[in-house]
Structure formats: structure tokens, C-alpha cells
C-alpha atoms as a PDB file:
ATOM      1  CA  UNK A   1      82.923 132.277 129.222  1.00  0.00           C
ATOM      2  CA  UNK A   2      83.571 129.524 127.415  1.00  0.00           C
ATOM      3  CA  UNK A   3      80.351 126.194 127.368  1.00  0.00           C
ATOM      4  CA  UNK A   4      80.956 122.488 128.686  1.00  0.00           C
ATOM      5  CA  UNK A   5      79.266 121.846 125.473  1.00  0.00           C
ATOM      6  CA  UNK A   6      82.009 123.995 123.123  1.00  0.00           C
ATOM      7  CA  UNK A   7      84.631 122.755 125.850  1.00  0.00           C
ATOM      8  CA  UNK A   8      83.401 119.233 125.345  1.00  0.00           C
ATOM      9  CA  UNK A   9      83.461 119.367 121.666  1.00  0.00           C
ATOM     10  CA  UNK A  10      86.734 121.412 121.079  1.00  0.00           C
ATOM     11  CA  UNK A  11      88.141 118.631 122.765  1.00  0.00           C
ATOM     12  CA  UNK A  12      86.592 116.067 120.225  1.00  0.00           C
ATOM     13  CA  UNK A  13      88.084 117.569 117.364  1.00  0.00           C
ATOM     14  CA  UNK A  14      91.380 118.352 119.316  1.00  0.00           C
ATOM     15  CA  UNK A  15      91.738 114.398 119.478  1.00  0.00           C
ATOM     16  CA  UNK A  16      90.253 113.751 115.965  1.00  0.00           C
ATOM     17  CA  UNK A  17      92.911 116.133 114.756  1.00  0.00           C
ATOM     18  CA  UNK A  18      95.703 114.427 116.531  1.00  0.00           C
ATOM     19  CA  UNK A  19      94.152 111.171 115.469  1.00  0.00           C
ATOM     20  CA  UNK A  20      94.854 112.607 111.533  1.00  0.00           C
ATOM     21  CA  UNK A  21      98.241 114.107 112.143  1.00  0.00           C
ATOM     22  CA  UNK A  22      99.413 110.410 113.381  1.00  0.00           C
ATOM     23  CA  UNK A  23      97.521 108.776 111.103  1.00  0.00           C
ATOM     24  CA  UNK A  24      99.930 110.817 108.454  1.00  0.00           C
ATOM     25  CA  UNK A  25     102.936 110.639 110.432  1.00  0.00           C
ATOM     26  CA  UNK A  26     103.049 106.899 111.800  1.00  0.00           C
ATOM     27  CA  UNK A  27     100.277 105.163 109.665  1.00  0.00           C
ATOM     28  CA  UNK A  28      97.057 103.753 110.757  1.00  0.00           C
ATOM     29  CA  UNK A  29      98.763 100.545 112.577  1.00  0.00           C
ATOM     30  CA  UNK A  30     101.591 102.562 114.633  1.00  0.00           C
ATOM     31  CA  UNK A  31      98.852 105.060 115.486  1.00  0.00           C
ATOM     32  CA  UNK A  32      98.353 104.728 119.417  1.00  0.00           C
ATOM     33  CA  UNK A  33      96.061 106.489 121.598  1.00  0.00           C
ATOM     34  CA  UNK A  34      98.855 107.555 123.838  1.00  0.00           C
ATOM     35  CA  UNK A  35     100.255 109.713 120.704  1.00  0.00           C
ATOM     36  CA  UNK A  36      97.119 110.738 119.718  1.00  0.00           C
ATOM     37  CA  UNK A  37      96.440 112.101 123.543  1.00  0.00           C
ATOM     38  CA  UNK A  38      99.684 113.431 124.006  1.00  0.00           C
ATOM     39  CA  UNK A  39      99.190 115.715 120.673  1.00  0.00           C
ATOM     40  CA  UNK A  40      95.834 116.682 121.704  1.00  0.00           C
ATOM     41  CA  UNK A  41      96.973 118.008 124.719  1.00  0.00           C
ATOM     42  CA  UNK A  42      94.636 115.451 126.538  1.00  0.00           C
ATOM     43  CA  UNK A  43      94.555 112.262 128.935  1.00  0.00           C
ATOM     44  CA  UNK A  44      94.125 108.441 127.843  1.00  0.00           C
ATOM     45  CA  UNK A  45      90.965 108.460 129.983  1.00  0.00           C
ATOM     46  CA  UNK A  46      89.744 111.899 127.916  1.00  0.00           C
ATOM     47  CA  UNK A  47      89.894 109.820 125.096  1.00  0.00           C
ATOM     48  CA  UNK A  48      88.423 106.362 126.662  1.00  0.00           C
ATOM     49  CA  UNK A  49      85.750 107.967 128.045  1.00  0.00           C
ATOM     50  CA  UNK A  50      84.520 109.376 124.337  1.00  0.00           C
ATOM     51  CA  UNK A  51      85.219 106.379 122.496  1.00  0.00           C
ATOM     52  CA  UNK A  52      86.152 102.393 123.979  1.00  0.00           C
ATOM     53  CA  UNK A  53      89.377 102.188 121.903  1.00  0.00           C
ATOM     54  CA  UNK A  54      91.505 103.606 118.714  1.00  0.00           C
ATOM     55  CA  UNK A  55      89.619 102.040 116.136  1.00  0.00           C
ATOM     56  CA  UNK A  56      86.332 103.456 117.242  1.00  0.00           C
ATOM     57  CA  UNK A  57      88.796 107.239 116.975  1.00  0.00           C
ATOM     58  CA  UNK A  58      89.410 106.442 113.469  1.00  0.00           C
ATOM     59  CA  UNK A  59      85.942 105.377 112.606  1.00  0.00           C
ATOM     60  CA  UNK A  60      84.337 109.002 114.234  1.00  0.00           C
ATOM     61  CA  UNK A  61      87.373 110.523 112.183  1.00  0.00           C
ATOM     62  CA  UNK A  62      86.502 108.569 108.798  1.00  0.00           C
ATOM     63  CA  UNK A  63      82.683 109.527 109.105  1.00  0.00           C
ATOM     64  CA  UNK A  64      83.522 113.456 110.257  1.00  0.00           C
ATOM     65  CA  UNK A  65      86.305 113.549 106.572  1.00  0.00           C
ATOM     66  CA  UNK A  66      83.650 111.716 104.639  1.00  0.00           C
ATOM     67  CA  UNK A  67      80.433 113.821 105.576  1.00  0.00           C
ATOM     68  CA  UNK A  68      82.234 116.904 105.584  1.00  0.00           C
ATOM     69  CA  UNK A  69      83.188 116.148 101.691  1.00  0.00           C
ATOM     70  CA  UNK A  70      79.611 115.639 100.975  1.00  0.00           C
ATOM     71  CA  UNK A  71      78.818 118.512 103.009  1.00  0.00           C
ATOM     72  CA  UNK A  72      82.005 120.464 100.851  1.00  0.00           C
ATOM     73  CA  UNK A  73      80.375 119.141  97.550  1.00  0.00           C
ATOM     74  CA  UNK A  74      77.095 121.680  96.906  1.00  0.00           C
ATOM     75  CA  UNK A  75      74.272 119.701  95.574  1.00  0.00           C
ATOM     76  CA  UNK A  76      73.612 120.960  91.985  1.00  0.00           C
ATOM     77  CA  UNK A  77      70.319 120.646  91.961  1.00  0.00           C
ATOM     78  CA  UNK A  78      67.705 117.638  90.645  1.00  0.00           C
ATOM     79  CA  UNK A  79      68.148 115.043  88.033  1.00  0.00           C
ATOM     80  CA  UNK A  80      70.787 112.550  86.977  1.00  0.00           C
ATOM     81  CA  UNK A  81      73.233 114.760  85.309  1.00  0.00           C
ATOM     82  CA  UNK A  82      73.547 116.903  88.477  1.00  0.00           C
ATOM     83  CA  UNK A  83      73.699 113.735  91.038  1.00  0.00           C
ATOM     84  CA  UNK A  84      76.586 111.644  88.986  1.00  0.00           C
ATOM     85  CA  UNK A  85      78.619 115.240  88.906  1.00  0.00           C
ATOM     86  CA  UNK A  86      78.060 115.330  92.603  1.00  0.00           C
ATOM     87  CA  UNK A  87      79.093 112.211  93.222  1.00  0.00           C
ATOM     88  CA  UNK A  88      82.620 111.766  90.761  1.00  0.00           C
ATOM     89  CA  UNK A  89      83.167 115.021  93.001  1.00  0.00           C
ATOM     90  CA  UNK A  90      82.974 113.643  96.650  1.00  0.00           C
ATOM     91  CA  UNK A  91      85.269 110.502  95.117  1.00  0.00           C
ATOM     92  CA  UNK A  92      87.749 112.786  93.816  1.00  0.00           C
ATOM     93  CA  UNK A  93      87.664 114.483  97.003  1.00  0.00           C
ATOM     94  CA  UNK A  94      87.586 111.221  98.753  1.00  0.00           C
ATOM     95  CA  UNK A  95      90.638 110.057  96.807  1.00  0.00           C
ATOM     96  CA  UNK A  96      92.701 113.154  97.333  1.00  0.00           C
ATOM     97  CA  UNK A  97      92.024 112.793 100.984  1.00  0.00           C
ATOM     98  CA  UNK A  98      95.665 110.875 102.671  1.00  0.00           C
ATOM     99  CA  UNK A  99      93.407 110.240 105.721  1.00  0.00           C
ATOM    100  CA  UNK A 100      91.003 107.792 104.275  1.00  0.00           C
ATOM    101  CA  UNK A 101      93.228 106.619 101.566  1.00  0.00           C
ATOM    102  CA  UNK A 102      95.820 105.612 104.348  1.00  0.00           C
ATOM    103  CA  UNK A 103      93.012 103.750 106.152  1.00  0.00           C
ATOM    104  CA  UNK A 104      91.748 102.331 102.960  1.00  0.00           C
ATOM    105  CA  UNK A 105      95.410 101.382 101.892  1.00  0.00           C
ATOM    106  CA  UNK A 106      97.255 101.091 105.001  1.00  0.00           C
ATOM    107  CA  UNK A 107      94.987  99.442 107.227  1.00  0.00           C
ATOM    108  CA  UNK A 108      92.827  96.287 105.686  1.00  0.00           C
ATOM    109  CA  UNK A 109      92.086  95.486 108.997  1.00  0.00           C
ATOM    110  CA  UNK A 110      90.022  98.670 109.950  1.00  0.00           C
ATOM    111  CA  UNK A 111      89.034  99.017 106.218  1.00  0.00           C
ATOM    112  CA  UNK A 112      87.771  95.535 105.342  1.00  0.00           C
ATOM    113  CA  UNK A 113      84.743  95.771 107.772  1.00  0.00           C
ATOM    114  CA  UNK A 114      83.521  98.873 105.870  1.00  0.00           C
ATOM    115  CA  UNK A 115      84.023  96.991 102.584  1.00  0.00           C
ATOM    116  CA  UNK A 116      82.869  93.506 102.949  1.00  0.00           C
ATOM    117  CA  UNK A 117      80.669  93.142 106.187  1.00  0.00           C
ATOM    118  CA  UNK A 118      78.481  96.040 107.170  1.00  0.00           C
ATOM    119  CA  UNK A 119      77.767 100.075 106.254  1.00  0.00           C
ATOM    120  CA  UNK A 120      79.678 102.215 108.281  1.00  0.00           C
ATOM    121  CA  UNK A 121      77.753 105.364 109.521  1.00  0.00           C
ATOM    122  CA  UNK A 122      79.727 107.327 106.593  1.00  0.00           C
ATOM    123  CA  UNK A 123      78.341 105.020 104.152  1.00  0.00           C
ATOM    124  CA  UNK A 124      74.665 105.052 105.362  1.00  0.00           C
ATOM    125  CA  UNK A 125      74.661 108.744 105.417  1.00  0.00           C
ATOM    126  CA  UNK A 126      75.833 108.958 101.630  1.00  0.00           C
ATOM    127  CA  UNK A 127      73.565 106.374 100.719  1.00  0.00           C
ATOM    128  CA  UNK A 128      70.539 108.195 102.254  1.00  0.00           C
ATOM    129  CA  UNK A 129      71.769 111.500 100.503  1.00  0.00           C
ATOM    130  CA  UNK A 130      71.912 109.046  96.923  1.00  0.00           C
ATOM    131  CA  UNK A 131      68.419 107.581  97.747  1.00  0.00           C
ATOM    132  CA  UNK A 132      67.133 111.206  98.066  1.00  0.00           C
ATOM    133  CA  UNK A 133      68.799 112.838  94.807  1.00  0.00           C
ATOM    134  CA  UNK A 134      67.875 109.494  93.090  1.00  0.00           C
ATOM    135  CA  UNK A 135      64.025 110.177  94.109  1.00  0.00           C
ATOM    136  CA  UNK A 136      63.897 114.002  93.468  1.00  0.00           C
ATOM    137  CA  UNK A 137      65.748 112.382  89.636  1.00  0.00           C
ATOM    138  CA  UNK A 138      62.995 109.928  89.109  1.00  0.00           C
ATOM    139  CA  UNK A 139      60.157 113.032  89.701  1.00  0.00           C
ATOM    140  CA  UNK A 140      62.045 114.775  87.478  1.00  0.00           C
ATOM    141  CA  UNK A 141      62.459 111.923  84.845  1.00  0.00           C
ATOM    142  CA  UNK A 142      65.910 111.504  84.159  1.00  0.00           C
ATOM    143  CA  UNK A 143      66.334 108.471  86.703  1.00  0.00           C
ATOM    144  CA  UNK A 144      64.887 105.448  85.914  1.00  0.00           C
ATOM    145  CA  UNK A 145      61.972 103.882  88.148  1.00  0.00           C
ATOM    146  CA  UNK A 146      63.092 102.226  90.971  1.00  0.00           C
ATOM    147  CA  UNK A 147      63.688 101.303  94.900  1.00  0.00           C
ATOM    148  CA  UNK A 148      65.709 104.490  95.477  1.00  0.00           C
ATOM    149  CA  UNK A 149      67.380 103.164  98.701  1.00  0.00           C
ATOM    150  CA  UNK A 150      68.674  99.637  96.648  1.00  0.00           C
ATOM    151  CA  UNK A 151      70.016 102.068  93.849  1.00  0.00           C
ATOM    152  CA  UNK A 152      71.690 104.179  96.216  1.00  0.00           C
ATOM    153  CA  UNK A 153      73.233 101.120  97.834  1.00  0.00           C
ATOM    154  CA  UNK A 154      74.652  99.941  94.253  1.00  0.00           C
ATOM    155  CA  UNK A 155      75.714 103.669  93.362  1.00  0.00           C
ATOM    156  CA  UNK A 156      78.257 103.587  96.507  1.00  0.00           C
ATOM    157  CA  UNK A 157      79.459 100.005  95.643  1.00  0.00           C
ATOM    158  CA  UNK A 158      80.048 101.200  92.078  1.00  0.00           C
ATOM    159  CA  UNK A 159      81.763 104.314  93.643  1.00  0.00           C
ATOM    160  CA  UNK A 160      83.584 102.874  96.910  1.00  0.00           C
ATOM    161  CA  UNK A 161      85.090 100.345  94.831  1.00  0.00           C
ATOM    162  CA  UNK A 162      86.563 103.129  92.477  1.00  0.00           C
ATOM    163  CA  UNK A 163      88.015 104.952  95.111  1.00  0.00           C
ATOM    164  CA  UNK A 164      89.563 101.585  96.515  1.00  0.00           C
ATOM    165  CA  UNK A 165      90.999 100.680  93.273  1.00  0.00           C
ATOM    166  CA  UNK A 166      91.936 103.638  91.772  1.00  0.00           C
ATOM    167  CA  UNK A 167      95.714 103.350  92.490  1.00  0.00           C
ATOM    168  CA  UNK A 168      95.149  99.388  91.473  1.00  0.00           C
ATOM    169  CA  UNK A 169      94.466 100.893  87.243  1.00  0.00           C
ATOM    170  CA  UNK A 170      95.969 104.280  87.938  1.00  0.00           C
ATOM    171  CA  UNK A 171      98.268 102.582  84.890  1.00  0.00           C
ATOM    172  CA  UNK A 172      95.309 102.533  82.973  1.00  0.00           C
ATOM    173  CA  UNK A 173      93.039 105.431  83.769  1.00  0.00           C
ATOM    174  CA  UNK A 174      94.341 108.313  85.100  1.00  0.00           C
ATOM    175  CA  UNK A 175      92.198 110.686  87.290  1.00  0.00           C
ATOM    176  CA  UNK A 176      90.502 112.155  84.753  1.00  0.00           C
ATOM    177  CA  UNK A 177      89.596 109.385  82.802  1.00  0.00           C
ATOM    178  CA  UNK A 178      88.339 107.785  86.007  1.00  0.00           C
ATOM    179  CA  UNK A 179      86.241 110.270  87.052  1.00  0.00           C
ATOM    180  CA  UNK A 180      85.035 110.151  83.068  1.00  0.00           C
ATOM    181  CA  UNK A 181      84.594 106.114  83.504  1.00  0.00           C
ATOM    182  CA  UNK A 182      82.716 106.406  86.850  1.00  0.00           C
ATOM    183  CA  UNK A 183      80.480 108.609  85.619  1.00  0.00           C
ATOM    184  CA  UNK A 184      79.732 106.820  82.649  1.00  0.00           C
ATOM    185  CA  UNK A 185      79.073 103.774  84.489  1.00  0.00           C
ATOM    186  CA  UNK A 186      76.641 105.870  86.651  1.00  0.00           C
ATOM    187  CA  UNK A 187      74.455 107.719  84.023  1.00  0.00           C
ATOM    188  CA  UNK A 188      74.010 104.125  82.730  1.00  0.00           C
ATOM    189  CA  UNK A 189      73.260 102.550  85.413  1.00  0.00           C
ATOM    190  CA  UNK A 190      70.418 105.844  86.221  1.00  0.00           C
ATOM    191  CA  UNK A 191      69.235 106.100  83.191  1.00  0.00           C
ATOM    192  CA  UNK A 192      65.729 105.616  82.201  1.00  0.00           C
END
């Protein structure tokens, strides 16, 4: 016999999966939440009464893709060395992901919040993971002394704005020379 709570949340990622497949079929701005039901095998007021409208779907969706990279990206242990490699990781990841890059690229509406006005729940959970690898690197001695949570915060500006622009100097720097450049520009900004 099959849980409420499985049912409940096999039905979450039923409608977060649809929410993906239009996302990549129609685009973020002909995405509608009668599509994304009707491929989920679900009702409109299924989906209304888990989240108020569509953008709230493709924020859960964005948070789920970007914690599960982190999640996907093993941490390599303590220090600076370890941390940067971790992190030029989760952007490459990041970038190769046509979910978030279609939000990011596709949909400055829904994207411009999480870049200029507030941290989204995605963002707060990889700065909290920085903030911790950046302590456990400052016991260790490789990261220079420091409020760990303002660091973190500039580490994800440094890297969010890489991922943004990466197709903006892809001209320039290829993906392996940006992943080279990013991590340059973190080790220097870490180190003691």
C-alpha cells in the first residue's frame, strides 16, 4: 500500500517534471499551468493547492535542479583548493543544465528577482554550504580570516554572474578556460 505522504510527493515531482519538459518544449513564458497539469496527469487545483501560481512551480523546480547539483557534486574535503573545485563543478553543472539556463536566458522576468533583489532559497542554501567549507578552510589555513557568511555571499556573486554571462564571452573563454578563470578569481579572492 502505497503512503499519502509518497502519494503526496510523487505527485510533486510528477508536476515539477512536467513543469521541466514545458519549460524545454514551450519556454519559460509559454509555459502554463494547464500544460504543466495536463502532462502530469493532474488537476489545476492539484497544482494551486501546492503552490499559488506558475512562477512559484518554477521557483520549487529551480531550487530542487540547483540543490540536487550541489547534492550531485561530492564535497572533496577541507581547504580552499577542494571548495573552488567544488564550486567551478556545480557551475559547470549549473550551466549545462537547459532548465535553469532557459530561466536565466529566457525569462528576465522570473530571473531578475534572483539576480538583483533578494536570495532565492537555492541561493541561501549554497551560500550556507560556502560559509561552512569557507570556515572548515580558515581552521585549516588555506582561507583567509574572515566573516564566512559575507565571503560566501561574494563567492556566489562571483559565480552566479559567471554562469549568467557565460554565453555573453563564450567568444572569449570557452568552457574550459572559464571554469580555469573562475577559479582563479576564487583562490584569489580565498586566499590568505
Amino acid at each position: 500500500m502505497v503512503s499519502i505522504r509518497n502519494s503526496a510527493q510523487s505527485v510533486e515531482a510528477r508536476i515539477l517534471d512536467a513543469a521541466a519538459a514545458c519549460i524545454l518544449a514551450y519556454g519559460v513564458e509559454r509555459t502554463t499551468l494547464t500544460e504543466i497539469a495536463r502532462r502530469a496527469r493532474v488537476s489545476r487545483p492539484t497544482i494551486y493547492r501546492r503552490w499559488p501560481d506558475i512562477r512559484w512551480v518554477i521557483a520549487e523546480l529551480l531550487t530542487l535542479r540547483i540543490a540536487g547539483l550541489l547534492d550531485a557534486v561530492p564535497d572533496a574535503g577541507a581547504g580552499r583548493e577542494a571548495m573552488v573545485a567544488r564550486v567551478v563543478a556545480v557551475a559547470q553543472h549549473l550551466r549545462g543544465d537547459e532548465v535553469v539556463m532557459s530561466v536565466i536566458h529566457n525569462a528576465p522576468n522570473i530571473a531578475i528577482t534572483y539576480i538583483t533583489s533578494r536570495l532565492g532559497t537555492s541561493q541561501q542554501i549554497l551560500v550556507d554550504a560556502l560559509a561552512e567549507a569557507i570556515k572548515a578552510g580558515q581552521s585549516e589555513g588555506s582561507i583567509r580570516a574572515g566573516d564566512a557568511h559575507q565571503m560566501a555571499a561574494m563567492c556566489l556573486l562571483i559565480t552566479q554572474s559567471t554562469i549568467q554571462s557565460a554565453q555573453m564571452v563564450a567568444d572569449l573563454l570557452d568552457a574550459e578556460a572559464l571554469d580555469a578563470e573562475l577559479a582563479h578569481s576564487l583562490n584569489g579572492y580565498l586566499k590568505p
